[in-house]
PDB file of N, CA and C in Angstrom:
ATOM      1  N   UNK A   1      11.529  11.631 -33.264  1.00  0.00           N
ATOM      2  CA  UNK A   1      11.479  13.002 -33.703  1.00  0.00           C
ATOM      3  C   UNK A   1      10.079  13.543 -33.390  1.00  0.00           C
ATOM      4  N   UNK A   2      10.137  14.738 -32.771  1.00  0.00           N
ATOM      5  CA  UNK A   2       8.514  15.180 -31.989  1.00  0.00           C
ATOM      6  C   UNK A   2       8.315  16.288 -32.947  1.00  0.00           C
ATOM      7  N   UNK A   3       7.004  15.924 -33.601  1.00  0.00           N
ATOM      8  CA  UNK A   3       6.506  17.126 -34.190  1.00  0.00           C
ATOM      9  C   UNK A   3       6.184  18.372 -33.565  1.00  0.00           C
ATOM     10  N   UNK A   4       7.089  19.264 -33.582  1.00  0.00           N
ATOM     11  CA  UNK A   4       6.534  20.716 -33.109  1.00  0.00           C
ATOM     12  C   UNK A   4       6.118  21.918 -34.121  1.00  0.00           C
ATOM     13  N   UNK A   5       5.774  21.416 -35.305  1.00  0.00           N
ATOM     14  CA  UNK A   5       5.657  22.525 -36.495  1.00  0.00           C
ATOM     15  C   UNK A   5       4.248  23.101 -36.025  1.00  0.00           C
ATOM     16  N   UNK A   6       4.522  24.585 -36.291  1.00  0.00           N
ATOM     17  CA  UNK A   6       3.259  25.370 -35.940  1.00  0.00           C
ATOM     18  C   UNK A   6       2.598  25.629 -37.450  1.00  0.00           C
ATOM     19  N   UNK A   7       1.375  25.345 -37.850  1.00  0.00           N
ATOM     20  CA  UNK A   7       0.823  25.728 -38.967  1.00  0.00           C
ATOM     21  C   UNK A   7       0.320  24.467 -39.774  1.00  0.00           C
ATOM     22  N   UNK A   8       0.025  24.571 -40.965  1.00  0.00           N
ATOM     23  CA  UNK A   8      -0.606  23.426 -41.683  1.00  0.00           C
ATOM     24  C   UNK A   8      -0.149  23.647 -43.192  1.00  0.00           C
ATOM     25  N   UNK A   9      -0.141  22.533 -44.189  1.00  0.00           N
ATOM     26  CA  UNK A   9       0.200  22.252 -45.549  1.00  0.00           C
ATOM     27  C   UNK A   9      -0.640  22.373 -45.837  1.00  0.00           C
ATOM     28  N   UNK A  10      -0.550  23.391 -47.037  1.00  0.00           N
ATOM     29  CA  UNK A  10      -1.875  23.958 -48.246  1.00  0.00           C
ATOM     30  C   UNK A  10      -1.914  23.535 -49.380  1.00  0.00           C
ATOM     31  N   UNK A  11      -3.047  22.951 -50.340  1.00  0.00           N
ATOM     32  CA  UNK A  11      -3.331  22.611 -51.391  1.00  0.00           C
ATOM     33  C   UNK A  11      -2.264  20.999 -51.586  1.00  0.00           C
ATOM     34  N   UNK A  12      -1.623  20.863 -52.409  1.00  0.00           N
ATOM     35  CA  UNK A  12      -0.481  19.392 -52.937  1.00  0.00           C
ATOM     36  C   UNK A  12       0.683  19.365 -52.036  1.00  0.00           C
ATOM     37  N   UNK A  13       0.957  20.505 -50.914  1.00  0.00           N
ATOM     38  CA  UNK A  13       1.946  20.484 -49.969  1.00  0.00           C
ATOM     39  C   UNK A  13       2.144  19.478 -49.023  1.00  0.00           C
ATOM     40  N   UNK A  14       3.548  19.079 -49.017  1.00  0.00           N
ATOM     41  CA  UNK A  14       3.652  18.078 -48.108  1.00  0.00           C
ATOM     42  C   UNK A  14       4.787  18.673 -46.699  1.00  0.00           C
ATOM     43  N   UNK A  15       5.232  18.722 -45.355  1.00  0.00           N
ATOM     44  CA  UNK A  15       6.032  18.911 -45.178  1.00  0.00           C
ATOM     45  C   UNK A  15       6.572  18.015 -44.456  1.00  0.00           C
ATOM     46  N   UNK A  16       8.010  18.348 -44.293  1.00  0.00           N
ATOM     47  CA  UNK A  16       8.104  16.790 -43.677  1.00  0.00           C
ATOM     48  C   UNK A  16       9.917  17.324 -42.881  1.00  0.00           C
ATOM     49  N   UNK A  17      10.247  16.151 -42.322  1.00  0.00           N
ATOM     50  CA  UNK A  17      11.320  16.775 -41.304  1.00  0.00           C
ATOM     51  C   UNK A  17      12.783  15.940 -41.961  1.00  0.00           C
ATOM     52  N   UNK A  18      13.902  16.133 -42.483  1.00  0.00           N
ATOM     53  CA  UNK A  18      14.831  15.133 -43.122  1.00  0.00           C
ATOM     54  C   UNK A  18      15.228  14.198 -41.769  1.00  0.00           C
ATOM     55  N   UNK A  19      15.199  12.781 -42.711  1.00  0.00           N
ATOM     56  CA  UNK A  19      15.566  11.864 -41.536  1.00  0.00           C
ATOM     57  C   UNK A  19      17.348  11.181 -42.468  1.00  0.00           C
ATOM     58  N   UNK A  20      17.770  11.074 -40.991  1.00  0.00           N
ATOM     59  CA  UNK A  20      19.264  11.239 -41.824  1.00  0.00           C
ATOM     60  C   UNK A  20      19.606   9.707 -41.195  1.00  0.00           C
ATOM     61  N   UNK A  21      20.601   8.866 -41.978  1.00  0.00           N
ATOM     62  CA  UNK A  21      20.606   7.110 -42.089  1.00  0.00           C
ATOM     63  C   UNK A  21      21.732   7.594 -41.623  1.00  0.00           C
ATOM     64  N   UNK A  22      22.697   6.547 -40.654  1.00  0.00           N
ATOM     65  CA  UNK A  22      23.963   6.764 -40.343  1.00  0.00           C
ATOM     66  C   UNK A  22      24.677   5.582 -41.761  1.00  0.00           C
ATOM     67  N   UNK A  23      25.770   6.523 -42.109  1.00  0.00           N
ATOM     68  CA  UNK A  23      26.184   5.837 -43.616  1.00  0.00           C
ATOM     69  C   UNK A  23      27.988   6.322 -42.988  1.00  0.00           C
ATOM     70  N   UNK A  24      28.542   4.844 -42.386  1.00  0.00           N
ATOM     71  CA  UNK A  24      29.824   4.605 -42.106  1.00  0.00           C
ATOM     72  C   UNK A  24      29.857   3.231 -42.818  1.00  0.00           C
ATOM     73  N   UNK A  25      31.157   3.128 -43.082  1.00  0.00           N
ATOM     74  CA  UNK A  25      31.533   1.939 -43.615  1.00  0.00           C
ATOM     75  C   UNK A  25      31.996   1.142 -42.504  1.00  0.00           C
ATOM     76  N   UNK A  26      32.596  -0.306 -42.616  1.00  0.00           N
ATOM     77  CA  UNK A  26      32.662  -1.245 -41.785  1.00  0.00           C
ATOM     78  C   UNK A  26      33.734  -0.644 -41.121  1.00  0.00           C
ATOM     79  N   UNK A  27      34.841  -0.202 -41.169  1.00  0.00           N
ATOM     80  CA  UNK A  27      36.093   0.303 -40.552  1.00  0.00           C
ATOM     81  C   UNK A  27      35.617   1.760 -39.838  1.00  0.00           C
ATOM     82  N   UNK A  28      34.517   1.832 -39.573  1.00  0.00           N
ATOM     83  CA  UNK A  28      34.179   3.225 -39.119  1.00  0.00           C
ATOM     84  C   UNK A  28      34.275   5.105 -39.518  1.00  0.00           C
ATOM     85  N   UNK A  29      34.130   4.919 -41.252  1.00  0.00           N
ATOM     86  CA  UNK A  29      35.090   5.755 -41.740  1.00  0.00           C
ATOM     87  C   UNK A  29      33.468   6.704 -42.175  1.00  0.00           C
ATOM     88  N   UNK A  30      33.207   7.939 -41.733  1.00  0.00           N
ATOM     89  CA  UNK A  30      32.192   8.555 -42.170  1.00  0.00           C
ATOM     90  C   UNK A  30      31.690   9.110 -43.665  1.00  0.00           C
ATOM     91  N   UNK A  31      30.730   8.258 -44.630  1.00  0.00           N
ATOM     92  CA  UNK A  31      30.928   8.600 -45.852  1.00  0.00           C
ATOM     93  C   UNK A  31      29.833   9.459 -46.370  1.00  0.00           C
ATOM     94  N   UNK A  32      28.797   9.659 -45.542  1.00  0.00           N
ATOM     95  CA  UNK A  32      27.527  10.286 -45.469  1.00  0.00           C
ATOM     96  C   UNK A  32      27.796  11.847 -46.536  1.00  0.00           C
ATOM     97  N   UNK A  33      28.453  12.438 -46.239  1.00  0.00           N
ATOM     98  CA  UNK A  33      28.680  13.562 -47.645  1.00  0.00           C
ATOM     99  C   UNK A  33      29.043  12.872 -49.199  1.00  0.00           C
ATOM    100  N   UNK A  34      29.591  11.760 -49.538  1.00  0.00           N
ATOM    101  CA  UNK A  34      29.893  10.976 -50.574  1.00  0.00           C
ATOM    102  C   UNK A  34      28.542  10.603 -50.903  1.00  0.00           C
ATOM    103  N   UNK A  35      27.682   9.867 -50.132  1.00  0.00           N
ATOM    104  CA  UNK A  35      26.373   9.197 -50.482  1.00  0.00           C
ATOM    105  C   UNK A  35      25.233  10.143 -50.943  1.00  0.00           C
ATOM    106  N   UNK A  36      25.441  11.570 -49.821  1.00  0.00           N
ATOM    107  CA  UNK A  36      24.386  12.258 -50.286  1.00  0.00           C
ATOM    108  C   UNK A  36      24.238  13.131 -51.447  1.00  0.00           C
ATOM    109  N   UNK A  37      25.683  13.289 -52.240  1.00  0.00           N
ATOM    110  CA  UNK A  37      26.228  13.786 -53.503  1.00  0.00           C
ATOM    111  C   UNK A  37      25.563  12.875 -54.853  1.00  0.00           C
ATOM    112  N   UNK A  38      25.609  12.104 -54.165  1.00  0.00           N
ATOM    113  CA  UNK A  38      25.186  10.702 -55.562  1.00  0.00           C
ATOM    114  C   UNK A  38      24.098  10.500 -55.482  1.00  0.00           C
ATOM    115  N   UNK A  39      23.346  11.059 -54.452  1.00  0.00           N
ATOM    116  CA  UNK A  39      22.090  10.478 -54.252  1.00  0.00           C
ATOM    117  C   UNK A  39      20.512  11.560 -54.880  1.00  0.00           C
ATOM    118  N   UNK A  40      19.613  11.026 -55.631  1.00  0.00           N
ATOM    119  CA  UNK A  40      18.834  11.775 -56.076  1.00  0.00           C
ATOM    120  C   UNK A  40      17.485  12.406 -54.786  1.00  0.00           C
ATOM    121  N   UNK A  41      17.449  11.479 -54.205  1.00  0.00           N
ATOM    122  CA  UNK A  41      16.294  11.935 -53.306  1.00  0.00           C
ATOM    123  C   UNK A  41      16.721  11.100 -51.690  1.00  0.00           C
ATOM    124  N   UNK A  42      15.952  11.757 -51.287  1.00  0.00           N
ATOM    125  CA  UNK A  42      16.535  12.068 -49.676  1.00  0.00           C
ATOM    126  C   UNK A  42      15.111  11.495 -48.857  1.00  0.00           C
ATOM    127  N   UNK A  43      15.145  11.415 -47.762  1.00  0.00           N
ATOM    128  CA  UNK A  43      14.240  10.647 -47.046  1.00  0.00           C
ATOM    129  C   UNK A  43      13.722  11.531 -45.785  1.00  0.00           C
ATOM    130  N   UNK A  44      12.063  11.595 -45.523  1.00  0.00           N
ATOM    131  CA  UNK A  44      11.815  12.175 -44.417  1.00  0.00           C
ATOM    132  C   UNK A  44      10.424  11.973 -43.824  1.00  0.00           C
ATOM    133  N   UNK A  45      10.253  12.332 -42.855  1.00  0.00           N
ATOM    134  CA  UNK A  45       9.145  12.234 -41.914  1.00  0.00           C
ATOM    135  C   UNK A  45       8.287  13.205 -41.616  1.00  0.00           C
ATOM    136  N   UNK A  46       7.178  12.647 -42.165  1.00  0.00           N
ATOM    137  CA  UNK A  46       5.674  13.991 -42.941  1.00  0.00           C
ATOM    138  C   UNK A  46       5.512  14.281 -41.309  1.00  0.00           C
ATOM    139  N   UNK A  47       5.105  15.545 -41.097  1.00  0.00           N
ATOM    140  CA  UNK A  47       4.726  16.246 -40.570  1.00  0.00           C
ATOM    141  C   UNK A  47       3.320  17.096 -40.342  1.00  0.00           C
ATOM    142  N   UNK A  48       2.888  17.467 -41.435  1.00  0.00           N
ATOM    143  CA  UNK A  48       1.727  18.024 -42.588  1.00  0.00           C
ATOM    144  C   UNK A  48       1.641  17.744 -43.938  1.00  0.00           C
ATOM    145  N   UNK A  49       0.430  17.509 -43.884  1.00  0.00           N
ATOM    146  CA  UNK A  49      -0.436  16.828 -45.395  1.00  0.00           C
ATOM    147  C   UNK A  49      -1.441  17.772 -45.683  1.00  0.00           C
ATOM    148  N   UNK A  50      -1.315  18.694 -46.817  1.00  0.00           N
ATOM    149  CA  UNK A  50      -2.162  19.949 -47.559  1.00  0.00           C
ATOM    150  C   UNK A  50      -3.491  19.164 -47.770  1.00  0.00           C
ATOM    151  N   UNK A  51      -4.367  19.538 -47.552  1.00  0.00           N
ATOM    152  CA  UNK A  51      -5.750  19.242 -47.718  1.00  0.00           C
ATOM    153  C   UNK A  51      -6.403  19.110 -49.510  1.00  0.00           C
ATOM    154  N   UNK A  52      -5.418  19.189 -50.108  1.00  0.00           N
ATOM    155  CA  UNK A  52      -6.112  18.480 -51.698  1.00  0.00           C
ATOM    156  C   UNK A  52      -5.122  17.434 -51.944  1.00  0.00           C
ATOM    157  N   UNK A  53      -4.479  16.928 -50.899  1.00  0.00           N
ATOM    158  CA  UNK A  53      -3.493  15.706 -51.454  1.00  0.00           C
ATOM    159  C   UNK A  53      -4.259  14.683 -51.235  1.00  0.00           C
ATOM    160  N   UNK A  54      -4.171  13.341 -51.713  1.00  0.00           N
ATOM    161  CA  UNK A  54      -4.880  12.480 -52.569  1.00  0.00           C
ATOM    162  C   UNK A  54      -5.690  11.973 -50.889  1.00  0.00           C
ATOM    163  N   UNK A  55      -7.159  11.251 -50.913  1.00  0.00           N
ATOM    164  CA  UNK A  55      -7.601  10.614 -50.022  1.00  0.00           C
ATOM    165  C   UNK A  55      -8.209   9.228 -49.959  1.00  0.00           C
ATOM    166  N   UNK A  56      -8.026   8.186 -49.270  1.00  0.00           N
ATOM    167  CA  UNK A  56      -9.021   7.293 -49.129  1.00  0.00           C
ATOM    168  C   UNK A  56     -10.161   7.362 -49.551  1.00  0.00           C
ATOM    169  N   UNK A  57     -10.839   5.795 -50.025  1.00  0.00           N
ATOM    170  CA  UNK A  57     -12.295   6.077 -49.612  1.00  0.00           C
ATOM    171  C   UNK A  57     -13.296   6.219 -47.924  1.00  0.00           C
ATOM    172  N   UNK A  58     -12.317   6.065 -46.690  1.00  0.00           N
ATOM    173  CA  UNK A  58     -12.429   6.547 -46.045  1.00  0.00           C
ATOM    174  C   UNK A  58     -12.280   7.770 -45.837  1.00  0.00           C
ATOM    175  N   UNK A  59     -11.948   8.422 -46.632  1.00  0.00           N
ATOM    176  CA  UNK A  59     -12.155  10.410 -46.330  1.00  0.00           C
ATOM    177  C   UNK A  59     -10.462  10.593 -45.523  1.00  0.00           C
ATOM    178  N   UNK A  60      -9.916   9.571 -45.390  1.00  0.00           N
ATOM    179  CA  UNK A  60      -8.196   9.579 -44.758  1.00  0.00           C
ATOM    180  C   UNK A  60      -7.558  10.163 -45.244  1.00  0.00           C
ATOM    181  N   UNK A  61      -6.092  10.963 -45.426  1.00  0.00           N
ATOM    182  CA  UNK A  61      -5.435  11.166 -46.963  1.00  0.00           C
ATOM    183  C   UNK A  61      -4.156   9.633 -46.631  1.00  0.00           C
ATOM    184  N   UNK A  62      -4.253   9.566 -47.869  1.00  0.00           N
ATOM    185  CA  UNK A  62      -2.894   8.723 -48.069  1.00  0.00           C
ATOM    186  C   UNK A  62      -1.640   8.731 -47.740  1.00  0.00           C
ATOM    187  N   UNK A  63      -1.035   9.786 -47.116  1.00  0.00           N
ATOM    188  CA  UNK A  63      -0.268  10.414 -46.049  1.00  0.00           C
ATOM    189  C   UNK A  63      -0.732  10.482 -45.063  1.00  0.00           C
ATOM    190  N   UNK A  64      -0.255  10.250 -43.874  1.00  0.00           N
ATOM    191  CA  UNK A  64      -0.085  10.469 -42.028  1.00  0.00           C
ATOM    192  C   UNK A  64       0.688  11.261 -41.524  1.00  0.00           C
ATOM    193  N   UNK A  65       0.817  12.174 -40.782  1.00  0.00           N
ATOM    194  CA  UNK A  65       1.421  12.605 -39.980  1.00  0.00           C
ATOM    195  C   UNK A  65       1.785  11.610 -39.777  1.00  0.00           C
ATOM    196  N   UNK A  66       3.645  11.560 -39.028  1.00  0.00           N
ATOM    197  CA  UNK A  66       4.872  10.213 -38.614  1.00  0.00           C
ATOM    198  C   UNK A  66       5.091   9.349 -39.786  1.00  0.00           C
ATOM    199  N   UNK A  67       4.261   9.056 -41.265  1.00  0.00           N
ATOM    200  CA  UNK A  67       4.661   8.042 -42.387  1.00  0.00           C
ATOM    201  C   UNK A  67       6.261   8.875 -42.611  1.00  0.00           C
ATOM    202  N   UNK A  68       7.157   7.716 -42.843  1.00  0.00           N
ATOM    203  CA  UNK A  68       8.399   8.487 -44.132  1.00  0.00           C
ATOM    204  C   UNK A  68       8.039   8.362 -45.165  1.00  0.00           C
ATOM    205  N   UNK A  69       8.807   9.072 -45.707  1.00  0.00           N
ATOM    206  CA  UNK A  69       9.135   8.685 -46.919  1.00  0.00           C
ATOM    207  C   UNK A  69       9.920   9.640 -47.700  1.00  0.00           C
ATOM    208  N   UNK A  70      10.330   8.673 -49.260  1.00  0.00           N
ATOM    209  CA  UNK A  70      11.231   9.432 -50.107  1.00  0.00           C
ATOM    210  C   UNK A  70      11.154   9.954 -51.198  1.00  0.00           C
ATOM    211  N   UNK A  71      11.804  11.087 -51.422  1.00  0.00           N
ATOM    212  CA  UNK A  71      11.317  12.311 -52.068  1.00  0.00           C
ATOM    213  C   UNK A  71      12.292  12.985 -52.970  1.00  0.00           C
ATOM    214  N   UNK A  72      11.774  13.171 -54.282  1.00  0.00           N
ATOM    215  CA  UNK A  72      12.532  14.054 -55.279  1.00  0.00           C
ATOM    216  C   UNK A  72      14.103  15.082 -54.284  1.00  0.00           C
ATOM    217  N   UNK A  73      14.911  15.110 -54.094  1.00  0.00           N
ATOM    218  CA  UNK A  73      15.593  15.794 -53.542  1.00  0.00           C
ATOM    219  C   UNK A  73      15.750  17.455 -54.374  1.00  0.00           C
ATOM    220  N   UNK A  74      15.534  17.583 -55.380  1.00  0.00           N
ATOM    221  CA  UNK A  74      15.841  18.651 -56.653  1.00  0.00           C
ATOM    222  C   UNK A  74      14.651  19.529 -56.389  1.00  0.00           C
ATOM    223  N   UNK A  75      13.730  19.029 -55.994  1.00  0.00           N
ATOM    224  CA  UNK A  75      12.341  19.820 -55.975  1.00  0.00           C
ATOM    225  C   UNK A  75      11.781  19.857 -54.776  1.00  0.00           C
ATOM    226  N   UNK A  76      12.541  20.345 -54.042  1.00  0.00           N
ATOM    227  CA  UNK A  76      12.075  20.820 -52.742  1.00  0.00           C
ATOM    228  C   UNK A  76      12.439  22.261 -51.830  1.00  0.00           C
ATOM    229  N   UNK A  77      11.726  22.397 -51.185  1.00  0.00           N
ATOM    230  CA  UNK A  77      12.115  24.265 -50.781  1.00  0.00           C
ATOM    231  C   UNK A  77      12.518  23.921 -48.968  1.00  0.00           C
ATOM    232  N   UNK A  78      13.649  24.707 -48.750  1.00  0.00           N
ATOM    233  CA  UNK A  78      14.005  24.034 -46.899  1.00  0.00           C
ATOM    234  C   UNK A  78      13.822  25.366 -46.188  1.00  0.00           C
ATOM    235  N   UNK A  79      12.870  25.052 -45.363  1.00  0.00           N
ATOM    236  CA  UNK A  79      13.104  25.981 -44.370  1.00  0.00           C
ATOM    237  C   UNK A  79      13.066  26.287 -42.952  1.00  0.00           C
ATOM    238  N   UNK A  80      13.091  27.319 -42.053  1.00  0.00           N
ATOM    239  CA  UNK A  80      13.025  26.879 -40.745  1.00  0.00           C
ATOM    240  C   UNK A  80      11.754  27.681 -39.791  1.00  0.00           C
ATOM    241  N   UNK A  81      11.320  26.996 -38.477  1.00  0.00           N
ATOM    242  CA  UNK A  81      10.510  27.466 -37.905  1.00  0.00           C
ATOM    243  C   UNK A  81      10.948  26.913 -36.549  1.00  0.00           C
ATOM    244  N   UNK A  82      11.134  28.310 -35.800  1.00  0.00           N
ATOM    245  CA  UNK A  82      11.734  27.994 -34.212  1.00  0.00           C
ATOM    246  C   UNK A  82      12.723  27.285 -34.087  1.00  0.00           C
ATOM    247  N   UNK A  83      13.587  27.394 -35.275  1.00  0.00           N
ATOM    248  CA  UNK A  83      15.342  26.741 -35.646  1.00  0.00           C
ATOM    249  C   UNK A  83      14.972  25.473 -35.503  1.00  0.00           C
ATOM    250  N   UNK A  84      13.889  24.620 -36.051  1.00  0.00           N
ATOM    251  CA  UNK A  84      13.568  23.543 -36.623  1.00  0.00           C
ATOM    252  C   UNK A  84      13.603  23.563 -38.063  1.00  0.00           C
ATOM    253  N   UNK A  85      14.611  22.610 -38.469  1.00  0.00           N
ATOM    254  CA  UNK A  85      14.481  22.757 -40.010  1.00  0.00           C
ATOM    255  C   UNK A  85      13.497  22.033 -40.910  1.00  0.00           C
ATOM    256  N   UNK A  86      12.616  22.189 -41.506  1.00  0.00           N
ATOM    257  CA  UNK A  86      11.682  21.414 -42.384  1.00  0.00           C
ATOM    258  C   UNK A  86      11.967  21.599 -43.915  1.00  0.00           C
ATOM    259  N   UNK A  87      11.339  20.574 -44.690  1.00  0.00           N
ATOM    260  CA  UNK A  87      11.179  20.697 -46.024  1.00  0.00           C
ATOM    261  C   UNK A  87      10.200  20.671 -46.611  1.00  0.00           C
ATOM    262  N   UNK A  88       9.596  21.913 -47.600  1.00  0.00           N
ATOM    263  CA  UNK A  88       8.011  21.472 -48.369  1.00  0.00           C
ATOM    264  C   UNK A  88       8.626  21.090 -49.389  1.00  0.00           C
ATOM    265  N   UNK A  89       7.657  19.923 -49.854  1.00  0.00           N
ATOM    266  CA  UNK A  89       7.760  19.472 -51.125  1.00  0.00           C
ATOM    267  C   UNK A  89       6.068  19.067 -51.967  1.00  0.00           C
ATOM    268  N   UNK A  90       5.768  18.844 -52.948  1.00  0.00           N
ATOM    269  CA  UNK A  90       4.830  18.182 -53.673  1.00  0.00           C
ATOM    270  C   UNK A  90       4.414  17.130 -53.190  1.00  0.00           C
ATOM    271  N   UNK A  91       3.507  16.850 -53.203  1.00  0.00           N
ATOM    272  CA  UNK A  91       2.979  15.618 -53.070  1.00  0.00           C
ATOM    273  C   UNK A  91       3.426  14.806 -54.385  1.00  0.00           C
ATOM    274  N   UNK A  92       3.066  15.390 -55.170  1.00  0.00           N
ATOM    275  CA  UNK A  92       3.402  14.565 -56.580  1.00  0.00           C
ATOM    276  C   UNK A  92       5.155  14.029 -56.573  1.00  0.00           C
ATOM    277  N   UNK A  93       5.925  14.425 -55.666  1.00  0.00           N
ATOM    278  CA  UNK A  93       7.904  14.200 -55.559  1.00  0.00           C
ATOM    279  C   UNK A  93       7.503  13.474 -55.240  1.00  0.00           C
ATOM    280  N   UNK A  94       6.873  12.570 -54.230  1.00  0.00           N
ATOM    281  CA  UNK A  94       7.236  11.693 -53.360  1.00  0.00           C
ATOM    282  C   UNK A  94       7.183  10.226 -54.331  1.00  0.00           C
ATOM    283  N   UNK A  95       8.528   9.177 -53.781  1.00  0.00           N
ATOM    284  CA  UNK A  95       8.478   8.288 -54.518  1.00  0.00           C
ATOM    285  C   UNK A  95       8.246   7.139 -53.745  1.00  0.00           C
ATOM    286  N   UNK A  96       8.267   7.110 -52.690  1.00  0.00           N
ATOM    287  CA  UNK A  96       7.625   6.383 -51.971  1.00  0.00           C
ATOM    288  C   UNK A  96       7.620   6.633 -50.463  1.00  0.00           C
ATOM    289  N   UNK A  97       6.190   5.547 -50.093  1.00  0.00           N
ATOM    290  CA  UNK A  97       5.932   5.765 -48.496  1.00  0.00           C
ATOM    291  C   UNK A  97       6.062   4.721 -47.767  1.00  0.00           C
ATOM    292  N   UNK A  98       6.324   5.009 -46.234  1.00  0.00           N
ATOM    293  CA  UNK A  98       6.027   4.058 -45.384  1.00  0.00           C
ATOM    294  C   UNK A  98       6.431   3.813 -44.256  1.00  0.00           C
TER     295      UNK A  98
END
């Protein structure tokens, strides 16, 4: 997935691109709308990291541009740029990275 987002994440903003798991069962039967109903948080690939989100003692932030990771699904805002769809969320949603 090639980052083409124009712009940058401000203050605790994270944005990031949804990365979607192929979810078939063994008989080939597509269940991916069932899973994502049940499911609290959703998974994606940072893009931009807002400049007060948390940093190293190297001056790094703890986020990368290309890290995944997974994220509050309830508390997030979707939107699009050049019919690329992205999601901002908190830094503070994220439940894990990597």
């Amino acid at each position: 997935m090639e980052n083409k987002f124009k712009g940058r994440a401000l203050n605790t903003v994270v944005i990031v691109q949804e990365v979607f798991a192929e979810n078939k069962t063994a008989a080939g039967i597509d269940i991916s709308g069932i899973i994502d109903a049940n499911e609290k948080q959703k998974r994606g690939k940072v893009v931009s990291v807002g400049e007060l989100c948390p940093r190293l003692s190297d001056g790094k932030h703890t986020l990368q541009e290309g890290d995944e990771v997974i994220f509050d699904k309830f508390k997030m805002t979707n939107f699009t740029q050049d019919g690329v769809a992205y999601i901002m969320i908190d830094y503070r949603d994220i439940v894990i990275a990597f």
